[in-house]
C-alpha atoms as a PDB file:
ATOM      1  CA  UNK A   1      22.294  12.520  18.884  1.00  0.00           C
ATOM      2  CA  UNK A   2      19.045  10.924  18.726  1.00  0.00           C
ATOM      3  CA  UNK A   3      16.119  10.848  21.348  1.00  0.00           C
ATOM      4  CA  UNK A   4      15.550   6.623  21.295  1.00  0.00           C
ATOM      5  CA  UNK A   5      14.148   5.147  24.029  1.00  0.00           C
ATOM      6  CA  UNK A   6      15.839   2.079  22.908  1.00  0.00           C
ATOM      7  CA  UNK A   7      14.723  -0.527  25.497  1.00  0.00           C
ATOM      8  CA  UNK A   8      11.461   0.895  26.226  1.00  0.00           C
ATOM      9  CA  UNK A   9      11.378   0.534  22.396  1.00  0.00           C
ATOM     10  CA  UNK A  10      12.793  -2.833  22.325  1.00  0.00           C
ATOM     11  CA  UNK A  11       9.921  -3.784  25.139  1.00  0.00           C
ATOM     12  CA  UNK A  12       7.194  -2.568  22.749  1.00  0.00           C
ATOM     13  CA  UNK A  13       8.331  -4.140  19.828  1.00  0.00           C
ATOM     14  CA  UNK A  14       8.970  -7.936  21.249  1.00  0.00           C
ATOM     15  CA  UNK A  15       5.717  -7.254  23.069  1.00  0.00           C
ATOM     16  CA  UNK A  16       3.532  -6.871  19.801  1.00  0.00           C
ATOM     17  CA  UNK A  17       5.508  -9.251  17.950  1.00  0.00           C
ATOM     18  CA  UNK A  18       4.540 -11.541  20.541  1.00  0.00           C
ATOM     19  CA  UNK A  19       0.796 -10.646  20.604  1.00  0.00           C
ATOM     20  CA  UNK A  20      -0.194 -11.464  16.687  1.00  0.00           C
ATOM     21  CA  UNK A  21      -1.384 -14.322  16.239  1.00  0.00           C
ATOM     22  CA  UNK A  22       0.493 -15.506  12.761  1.00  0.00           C
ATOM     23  CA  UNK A  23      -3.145 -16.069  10.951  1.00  0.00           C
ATOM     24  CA  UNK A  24      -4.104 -12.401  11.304  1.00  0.00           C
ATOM     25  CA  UNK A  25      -0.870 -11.332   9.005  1.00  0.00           C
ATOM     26  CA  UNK A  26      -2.175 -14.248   6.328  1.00  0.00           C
ATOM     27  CA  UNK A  27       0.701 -16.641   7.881  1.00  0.00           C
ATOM     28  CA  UNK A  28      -0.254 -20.312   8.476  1.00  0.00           C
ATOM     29  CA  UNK A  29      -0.012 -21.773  11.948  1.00  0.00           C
ATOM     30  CA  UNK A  30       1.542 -24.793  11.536  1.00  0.00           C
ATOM     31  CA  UNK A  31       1.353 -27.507  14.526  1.00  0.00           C
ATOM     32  CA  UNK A  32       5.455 -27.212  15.309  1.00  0.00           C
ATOM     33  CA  UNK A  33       5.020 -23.398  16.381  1.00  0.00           C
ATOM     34  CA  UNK A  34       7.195 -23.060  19.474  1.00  0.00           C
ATOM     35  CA  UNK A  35       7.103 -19.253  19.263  1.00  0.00           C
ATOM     36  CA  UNK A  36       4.204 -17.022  20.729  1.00  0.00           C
ATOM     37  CA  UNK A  37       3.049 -14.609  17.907  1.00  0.00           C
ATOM     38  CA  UNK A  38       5.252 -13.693  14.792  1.00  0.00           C
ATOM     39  CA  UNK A  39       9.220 -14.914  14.478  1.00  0.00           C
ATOM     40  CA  UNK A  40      11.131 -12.212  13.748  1.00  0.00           C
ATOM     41  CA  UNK A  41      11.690 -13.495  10.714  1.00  0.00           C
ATOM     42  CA  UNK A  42       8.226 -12.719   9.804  1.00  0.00           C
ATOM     43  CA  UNK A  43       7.768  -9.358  10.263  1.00  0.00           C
ATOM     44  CA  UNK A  44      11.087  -8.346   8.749  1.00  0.00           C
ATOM     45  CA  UNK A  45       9.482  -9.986   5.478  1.00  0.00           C
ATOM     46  CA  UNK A  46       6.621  -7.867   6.740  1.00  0.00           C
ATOM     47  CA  UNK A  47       8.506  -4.622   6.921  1.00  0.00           C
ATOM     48  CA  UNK A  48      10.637  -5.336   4.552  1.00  0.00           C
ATOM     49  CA  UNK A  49      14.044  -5.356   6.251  1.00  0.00           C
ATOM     50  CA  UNK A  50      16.649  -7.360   7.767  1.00  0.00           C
ATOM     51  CA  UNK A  51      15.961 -10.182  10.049  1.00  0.00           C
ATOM     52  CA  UNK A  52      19.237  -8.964  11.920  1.00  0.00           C
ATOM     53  CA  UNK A  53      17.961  -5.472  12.271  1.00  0.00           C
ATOM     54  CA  UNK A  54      14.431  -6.216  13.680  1.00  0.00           C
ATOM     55  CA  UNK A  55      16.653  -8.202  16.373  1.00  0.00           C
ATOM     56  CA  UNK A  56      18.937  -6.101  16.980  1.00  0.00           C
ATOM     57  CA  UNK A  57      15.633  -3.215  17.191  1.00  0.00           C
ATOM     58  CA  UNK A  58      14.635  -5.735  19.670  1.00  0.00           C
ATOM     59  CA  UNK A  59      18.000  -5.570  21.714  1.00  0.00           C
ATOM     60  CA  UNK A  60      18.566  -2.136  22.060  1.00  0.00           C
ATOM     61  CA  UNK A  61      21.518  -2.024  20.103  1.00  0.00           C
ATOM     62  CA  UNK A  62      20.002  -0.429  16.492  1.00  0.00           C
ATOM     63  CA  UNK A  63      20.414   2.748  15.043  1.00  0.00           C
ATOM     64  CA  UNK A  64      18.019   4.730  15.004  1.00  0.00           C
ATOM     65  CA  UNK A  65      14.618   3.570  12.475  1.00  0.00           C
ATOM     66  CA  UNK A  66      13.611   6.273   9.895  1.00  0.00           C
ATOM     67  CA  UNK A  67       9.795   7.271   9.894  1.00  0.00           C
ATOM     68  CA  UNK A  68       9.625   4.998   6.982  1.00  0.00           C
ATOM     69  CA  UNK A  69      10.524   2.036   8.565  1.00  0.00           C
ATOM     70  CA  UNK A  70       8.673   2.620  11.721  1.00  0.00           C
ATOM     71  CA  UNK A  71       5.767   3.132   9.401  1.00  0.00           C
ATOM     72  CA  UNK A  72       6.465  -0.484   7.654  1.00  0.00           C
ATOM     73  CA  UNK A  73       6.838  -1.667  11.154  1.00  0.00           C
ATOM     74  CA  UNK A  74       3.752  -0.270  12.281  1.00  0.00           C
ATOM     75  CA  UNK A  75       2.115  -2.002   9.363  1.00  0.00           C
ATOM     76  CA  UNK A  76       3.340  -5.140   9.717  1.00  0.00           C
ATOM     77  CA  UNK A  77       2.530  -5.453  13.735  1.00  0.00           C
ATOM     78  CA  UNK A  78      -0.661  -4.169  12.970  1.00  0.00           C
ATOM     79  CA  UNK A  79      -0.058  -1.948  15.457  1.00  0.00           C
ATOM     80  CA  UNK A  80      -3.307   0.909  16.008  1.00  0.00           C
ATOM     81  CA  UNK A  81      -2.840   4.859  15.470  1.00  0.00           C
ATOM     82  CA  UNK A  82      -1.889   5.177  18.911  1.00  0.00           C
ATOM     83  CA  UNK A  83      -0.061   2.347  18.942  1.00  0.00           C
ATOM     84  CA  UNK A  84       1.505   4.232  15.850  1.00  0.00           C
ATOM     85  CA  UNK A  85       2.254   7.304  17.969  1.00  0.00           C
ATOM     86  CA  UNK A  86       3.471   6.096  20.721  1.00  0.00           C
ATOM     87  CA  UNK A  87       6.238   3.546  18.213  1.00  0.00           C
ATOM     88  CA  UNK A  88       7.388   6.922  16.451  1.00  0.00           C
ATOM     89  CA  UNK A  89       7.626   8.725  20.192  1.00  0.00           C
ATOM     90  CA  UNK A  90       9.649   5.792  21.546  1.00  0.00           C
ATOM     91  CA  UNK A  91      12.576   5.793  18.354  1.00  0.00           C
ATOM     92  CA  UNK A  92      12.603   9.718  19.056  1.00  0.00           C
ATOM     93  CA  UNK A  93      10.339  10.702  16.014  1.00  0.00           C
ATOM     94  CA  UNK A  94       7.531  12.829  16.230  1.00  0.00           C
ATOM     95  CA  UNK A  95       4.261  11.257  14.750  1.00  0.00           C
ATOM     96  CA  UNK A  96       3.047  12.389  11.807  1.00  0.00           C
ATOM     97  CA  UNK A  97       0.336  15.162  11.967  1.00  0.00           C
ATOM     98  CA  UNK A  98      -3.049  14.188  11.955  1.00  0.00           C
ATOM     99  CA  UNK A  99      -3.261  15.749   8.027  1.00  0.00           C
ATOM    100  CA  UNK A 100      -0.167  13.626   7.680  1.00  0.00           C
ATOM    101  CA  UNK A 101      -1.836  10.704   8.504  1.00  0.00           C
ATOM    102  CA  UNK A 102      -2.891  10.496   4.768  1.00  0.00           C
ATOM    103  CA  UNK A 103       0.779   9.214   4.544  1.00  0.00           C
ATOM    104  CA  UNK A 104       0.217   5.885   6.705  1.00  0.00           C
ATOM    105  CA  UNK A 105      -1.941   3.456   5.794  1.00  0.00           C
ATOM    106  CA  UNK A 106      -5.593   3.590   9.037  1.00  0.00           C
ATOM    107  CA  UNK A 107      -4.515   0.648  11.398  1.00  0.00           C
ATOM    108  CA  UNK A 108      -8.561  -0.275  10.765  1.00  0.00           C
ATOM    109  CA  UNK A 109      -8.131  -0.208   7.494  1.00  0.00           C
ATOM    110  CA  UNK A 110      -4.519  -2.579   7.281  1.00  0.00           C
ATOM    111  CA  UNK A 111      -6.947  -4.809   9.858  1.00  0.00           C
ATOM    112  CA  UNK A 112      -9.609  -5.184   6.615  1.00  0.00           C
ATOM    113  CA  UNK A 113      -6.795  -6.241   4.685  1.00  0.00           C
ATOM    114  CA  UNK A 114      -6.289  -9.446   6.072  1.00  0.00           C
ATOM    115  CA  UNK A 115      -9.846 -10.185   6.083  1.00  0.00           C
ATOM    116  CA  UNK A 116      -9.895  -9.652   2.065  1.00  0.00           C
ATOM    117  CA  UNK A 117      -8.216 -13.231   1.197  1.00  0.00           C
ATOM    118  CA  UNK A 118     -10.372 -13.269  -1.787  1.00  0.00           C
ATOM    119  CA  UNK A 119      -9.580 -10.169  -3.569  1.00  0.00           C
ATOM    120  CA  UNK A 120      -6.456  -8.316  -3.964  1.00  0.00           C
ATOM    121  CA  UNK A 121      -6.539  -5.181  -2.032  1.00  0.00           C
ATOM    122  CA  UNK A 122      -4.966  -2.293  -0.740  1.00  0.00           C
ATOM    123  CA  UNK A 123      -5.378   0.850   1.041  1.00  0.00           C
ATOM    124  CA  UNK A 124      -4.345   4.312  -1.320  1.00  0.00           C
ATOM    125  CA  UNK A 125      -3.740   7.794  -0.205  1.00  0.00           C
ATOM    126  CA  UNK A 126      -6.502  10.519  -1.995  1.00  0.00           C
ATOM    127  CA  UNK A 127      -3.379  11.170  -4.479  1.00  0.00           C
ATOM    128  CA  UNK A 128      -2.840   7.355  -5.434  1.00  0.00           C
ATOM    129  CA  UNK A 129       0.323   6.501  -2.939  1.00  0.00           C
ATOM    130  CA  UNK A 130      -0.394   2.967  -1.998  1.00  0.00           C
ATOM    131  CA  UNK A 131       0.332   2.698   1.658  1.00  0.00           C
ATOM    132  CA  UNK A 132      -0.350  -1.108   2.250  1.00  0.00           C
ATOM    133  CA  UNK A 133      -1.057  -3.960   0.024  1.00  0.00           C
ATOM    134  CA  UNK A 134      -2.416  -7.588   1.119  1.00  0.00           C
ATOM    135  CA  UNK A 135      -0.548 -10.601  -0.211  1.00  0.00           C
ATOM    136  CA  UNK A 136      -3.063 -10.802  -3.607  1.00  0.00           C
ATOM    137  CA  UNK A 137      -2.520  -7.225  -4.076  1.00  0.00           C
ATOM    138  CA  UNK A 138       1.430  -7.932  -4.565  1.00  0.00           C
ATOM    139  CA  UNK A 139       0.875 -10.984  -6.841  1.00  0.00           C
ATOM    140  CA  UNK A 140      -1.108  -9.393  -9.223  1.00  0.00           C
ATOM    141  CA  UNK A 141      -0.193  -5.703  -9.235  1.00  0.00           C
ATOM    142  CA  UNK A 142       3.636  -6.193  -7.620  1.00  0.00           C
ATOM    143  CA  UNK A 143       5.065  -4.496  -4.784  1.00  0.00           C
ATOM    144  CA  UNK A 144       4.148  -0.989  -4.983  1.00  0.00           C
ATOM    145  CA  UNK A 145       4.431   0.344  -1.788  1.00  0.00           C
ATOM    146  CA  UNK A 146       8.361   1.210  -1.785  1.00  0.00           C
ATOM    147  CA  UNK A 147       8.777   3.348  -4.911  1.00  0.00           C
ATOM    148  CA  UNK A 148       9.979   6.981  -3.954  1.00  0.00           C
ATOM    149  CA  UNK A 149       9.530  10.071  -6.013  1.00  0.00           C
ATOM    150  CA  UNK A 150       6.798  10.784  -8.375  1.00  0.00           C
ATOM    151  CA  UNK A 151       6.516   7.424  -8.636  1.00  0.00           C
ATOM    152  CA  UNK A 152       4.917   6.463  -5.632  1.00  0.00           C
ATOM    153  CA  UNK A 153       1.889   8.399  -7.191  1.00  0.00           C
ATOM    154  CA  UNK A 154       0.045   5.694  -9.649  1.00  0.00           C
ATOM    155  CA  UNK A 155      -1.758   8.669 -11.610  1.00  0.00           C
ATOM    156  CA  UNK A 156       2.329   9.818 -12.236  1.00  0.00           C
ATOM    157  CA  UNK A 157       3.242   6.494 -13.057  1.00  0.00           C
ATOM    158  CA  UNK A 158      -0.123   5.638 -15.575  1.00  0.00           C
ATOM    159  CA  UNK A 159       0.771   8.940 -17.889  1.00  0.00           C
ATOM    160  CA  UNK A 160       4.403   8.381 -17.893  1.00  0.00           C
ATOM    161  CA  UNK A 161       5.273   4.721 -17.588  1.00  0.00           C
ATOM    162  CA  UNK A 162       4.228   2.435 -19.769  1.00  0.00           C
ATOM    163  CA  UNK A 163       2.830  -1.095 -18.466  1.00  0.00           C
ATOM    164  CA  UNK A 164       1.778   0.142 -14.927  1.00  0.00           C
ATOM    165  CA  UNK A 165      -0.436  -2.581 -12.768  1.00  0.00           C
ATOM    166  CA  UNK A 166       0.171  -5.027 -15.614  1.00  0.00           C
ATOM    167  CA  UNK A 167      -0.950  -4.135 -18.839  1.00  0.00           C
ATOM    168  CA  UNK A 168      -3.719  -2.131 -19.593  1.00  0.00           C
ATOM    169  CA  UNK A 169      -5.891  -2.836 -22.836  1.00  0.00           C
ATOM    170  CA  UNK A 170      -5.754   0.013 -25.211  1.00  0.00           C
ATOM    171  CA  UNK A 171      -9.454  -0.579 -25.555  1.00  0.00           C
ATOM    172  CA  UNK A 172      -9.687   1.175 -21.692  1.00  0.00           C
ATOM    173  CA  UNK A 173      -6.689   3.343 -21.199  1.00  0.00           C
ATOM    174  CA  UNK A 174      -8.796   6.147 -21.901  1.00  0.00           C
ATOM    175  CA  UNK A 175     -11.130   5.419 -19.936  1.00  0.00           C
ATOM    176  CA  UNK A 176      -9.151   4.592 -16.712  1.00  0.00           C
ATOM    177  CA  UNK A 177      -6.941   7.692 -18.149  1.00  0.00           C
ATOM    178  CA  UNK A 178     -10.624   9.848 -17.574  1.00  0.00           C
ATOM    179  CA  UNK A 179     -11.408   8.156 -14.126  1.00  0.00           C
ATOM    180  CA  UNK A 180      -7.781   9.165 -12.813  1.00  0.00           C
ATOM    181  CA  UNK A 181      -7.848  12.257 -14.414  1.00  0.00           C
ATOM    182  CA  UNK A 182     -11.703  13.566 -13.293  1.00  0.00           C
ATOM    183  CA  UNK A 183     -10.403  11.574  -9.411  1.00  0.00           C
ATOM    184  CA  UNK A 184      -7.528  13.979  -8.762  1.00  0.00           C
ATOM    185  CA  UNK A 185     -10.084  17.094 -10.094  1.00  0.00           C
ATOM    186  CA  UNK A 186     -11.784  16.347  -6.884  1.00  0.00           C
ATOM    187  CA  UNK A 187      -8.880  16.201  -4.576  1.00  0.00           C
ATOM    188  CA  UNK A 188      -7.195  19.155  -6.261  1.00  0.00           C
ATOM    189  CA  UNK A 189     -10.575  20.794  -5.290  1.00  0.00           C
ATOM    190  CA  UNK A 190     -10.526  20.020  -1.986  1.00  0.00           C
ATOM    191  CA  UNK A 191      -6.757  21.064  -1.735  1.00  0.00           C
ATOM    192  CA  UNK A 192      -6.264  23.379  -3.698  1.00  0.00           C
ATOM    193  CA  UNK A 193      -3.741  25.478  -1.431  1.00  0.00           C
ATOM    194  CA  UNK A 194      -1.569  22.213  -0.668  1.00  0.00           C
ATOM    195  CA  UNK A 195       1.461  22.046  -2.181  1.00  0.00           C
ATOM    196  CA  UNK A 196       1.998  18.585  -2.730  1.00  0.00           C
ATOM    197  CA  UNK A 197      -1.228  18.915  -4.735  1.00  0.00           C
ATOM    198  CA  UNK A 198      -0.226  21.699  -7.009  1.00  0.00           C
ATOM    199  CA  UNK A 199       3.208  19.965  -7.018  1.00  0.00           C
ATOM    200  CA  UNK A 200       1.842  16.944  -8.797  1.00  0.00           C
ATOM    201  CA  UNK A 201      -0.623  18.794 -10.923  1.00  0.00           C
ATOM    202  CA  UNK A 202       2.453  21.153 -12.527  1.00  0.00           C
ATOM    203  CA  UNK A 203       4.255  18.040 -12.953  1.00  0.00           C
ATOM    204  CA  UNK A 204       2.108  16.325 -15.006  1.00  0.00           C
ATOM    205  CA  UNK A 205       1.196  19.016 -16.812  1.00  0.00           C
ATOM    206  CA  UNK A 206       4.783  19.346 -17.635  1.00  0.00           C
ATOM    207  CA  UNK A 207       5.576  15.521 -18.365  1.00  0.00           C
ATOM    208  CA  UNK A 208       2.240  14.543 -20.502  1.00  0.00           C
ATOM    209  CA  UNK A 209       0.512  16.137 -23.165  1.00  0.00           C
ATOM    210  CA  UNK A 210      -2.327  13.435 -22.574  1.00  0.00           C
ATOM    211  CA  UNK A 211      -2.620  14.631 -19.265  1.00  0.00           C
ATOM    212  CA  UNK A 212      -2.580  17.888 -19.934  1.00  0.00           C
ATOM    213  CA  UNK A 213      -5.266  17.410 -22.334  1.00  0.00           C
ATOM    214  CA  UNK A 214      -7.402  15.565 -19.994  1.00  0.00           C
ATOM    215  CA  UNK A 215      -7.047  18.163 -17.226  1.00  0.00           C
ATOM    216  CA  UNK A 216      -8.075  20.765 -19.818  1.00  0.00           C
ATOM    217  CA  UNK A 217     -11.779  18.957 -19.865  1.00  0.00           C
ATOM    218  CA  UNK A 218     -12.266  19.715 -16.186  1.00  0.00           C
ATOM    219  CA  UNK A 219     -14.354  16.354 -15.480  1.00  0.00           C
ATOM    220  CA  UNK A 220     -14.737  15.835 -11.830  1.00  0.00           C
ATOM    221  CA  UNK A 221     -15.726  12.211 -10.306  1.00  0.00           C
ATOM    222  CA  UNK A 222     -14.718  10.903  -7.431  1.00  0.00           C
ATOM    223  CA  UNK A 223     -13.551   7.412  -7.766  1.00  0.00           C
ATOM    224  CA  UNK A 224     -15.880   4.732  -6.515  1.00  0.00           C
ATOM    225  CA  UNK A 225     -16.549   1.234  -8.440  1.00  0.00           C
ATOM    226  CA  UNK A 226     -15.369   0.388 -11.606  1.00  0.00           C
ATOM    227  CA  UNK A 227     -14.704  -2.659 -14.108  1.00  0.00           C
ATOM    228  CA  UNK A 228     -10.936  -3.315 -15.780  1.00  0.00           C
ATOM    229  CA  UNK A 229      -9.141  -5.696 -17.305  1.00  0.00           C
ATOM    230  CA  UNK A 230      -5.359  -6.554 -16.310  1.00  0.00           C
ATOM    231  CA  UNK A 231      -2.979  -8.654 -18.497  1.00  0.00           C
ATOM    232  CA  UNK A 232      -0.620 -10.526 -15.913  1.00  0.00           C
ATOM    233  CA  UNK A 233       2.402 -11.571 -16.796  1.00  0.00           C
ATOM    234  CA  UNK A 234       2.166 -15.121 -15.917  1.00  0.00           C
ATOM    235  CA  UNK A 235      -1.968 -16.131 -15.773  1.00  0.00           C
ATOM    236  CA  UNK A 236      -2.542 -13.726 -18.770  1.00  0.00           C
ATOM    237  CA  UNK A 237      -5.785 -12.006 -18.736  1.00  0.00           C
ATOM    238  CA  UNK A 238      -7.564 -10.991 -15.445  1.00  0.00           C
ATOM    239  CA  UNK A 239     -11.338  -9.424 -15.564  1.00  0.00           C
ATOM    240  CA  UNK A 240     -11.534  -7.346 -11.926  1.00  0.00           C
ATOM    241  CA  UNK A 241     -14.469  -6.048 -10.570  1.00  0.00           C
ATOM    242  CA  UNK A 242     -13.132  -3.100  -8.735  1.00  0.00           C
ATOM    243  CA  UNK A 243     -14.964  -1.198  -5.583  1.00  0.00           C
ATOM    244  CA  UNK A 244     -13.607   2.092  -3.836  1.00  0.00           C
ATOM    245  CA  UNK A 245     -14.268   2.664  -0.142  1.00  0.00           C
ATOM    246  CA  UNK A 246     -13.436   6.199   1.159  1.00  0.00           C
ATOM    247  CA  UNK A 247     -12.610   7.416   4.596  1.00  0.00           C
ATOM    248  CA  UNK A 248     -14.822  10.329   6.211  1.00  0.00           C
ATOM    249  CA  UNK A 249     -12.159  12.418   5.432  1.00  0.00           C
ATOM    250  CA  UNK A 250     -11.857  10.907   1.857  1.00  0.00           C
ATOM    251  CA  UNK A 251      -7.983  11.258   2.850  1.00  0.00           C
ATOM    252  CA  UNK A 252      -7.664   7.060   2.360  1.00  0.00           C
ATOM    253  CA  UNK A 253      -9.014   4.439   0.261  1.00  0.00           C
ATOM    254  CA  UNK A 254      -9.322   1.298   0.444  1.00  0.00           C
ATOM    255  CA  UNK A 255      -9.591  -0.419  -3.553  1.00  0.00           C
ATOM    256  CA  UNK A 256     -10.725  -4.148  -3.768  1.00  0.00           C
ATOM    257  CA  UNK A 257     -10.119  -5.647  -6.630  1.00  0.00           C
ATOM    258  CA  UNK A 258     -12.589  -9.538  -6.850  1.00  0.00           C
ATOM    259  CA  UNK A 259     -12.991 -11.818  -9.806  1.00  0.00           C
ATOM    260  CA  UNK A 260     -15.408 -10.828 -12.407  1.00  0.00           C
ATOM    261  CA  UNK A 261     -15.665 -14.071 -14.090  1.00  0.00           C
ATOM    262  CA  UNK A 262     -15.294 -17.795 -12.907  1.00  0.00           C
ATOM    263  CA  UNK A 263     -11.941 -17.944 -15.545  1.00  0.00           C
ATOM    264  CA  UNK A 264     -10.807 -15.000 -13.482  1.00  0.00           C
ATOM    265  CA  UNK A 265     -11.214 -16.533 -10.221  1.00  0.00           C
ATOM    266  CA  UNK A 266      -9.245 -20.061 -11.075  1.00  0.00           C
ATOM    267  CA  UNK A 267      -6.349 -17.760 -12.456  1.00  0.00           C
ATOM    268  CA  UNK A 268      -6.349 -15.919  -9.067  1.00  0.00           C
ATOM    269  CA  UNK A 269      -6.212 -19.095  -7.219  1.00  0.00           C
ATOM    270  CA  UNK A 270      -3.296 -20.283  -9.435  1.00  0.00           C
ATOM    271  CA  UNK A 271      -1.245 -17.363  -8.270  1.00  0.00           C
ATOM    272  CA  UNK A 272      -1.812 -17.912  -4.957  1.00  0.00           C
ATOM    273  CA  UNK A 273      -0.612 -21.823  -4.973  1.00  0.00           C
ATOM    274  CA  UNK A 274       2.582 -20.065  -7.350  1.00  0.00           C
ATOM    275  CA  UNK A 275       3.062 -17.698  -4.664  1.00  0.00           C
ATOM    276  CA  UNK A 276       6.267 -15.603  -5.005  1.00  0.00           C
ATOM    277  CA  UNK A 277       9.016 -17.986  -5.357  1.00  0.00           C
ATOM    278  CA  UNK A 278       9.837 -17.741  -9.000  1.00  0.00           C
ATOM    279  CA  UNK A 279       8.186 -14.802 -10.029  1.00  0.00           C
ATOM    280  CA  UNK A 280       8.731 -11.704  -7.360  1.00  0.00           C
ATOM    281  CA  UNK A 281       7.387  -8.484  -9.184  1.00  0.00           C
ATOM    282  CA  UNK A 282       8.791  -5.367  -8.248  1.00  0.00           C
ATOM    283  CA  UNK A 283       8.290  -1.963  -8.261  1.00  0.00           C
ATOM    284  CA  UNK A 284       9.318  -1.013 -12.196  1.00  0.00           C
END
């Protein structure tokens, strides 16, 4: 037996769903809008569900959410930490502890996502889980917020998959294989009795020898601004400036990738007029 407050939950829900204005999700605002905020259509593309289960979330008929989907909710309402909380309380979770937090993407930080039209973006746990991605983010990098496992780790996907974020030149694996590499130094520093830390280090170590020989050198950085190149599957080559801003905590980042070159830019804009409809990347 559960603990949902289902229509107290139902309230909330319709309420903030009512309360966005479509333009701060990246959603036009066309002059035949009859509905007050979102359609709940929109945020289950948001969340990534069912249209029929956000309304039936909204009757007071669902099952009870996992914390996953409250946390895709959460995202795509835009709702704040408390806000957050008081979501998980109401469909008879208990909110993630504040170290947990590192888990779900800063409501501040989802809030600078929408402002980013320009660049792809998206916010990244200290261990390289991607928590929320704007709509540039998913065109050029794919959806990469729903793989479970070691693969929602992108340093665990880099040394064991091959063609990760598009392809990398072999010119700068190793260099983006040494800015990974010397990035989790510094968090396995400053967590060095967590488990899922250790977990992830023995892991690697076990399922790459190029890790393991890149651990071995003991370079430390943390990650901050860098300069790749990206082969996209259907605009080819992509030159990305890319800048890291860190919480307090350094728990969460938030990685902006812009245009480096003008060449880069018109291929950026090309993707956003192509959109999703025939080409939907995935999580690989």
């Amino acid at each position: 037996m559960d603990d949902m407050q289902r229509d107290e939950l139902a309230d909330f829900l319709r309420r903030r769903r009512e309360a966005i204005r479509p333009a701060e999700v990246g959603i036009a605002d066309g002059p035949r809008r009859r509905t007050n905020g979102l359609r709940r259509e929109e945020v289950a593309m948001l969340a990534g569900m069912s249209v029929d289960y956000v309304v039936r979330l909204e009757q007071g008929r669902s099952s009870q959410p996992s914390t996953q989907l409250l946390a895709s909710l959460a995202r795509a309402l835009r709702l704040t930490d408390d806000e957050r909380d008081h979501l998980f309380h109401l469909a008879g979770h208990q909110p993630p502890a504040s170290e947990g937090h590192s888990q779900l993407a800063r409501a501040g930080l989802v809030r600078m996502l929408d402002l980013l039209e320009g660049a792809s973006a998206m916010v990244i746990s200290d261990l390289g889980v991607v928590l929320a991605q704007n709509r540039l983010s998913v065109l050029v990098a794919g959806e990469l917020t729903r793989a479970g496992g070691d693969r929602r780790y992108l340093i665990h996907r880099f040394f064991t998959e091959a063609n990760d974020w598009g392809e990398q030149l072999p010119e700068e694996r190793e260099h983006q294989a040494r800015q990974l590499v010397a990035d989790l130094r510094a968090v396995y520093g400053r967590r060095s009795d967590d488990p899922e830390v250790i977990g992830l280090v023995a892991r690697l170590q076990e399922d790459s020898a190029e890790f393991r020989g890149l651990w071995a050198d003991h370079e430390v950085k943390v990650r901050r601004a860098d300069r790749k190149t990206l082969v996209h599957a259907r605009v080819g080559r992509l030159l990305m400036d890319c800048e890291t801003l860190v919480t307090p905590d350094l728990r969460q980042q938030l990685l902006v990738l812009t245009p480096a070159d003008a060449q880069t830019r018109e291929k950026l804009d090309l993707l956003r007029v192509l959109g999703t409809q025939e080409f939907t990347p995935g999580v690989r």
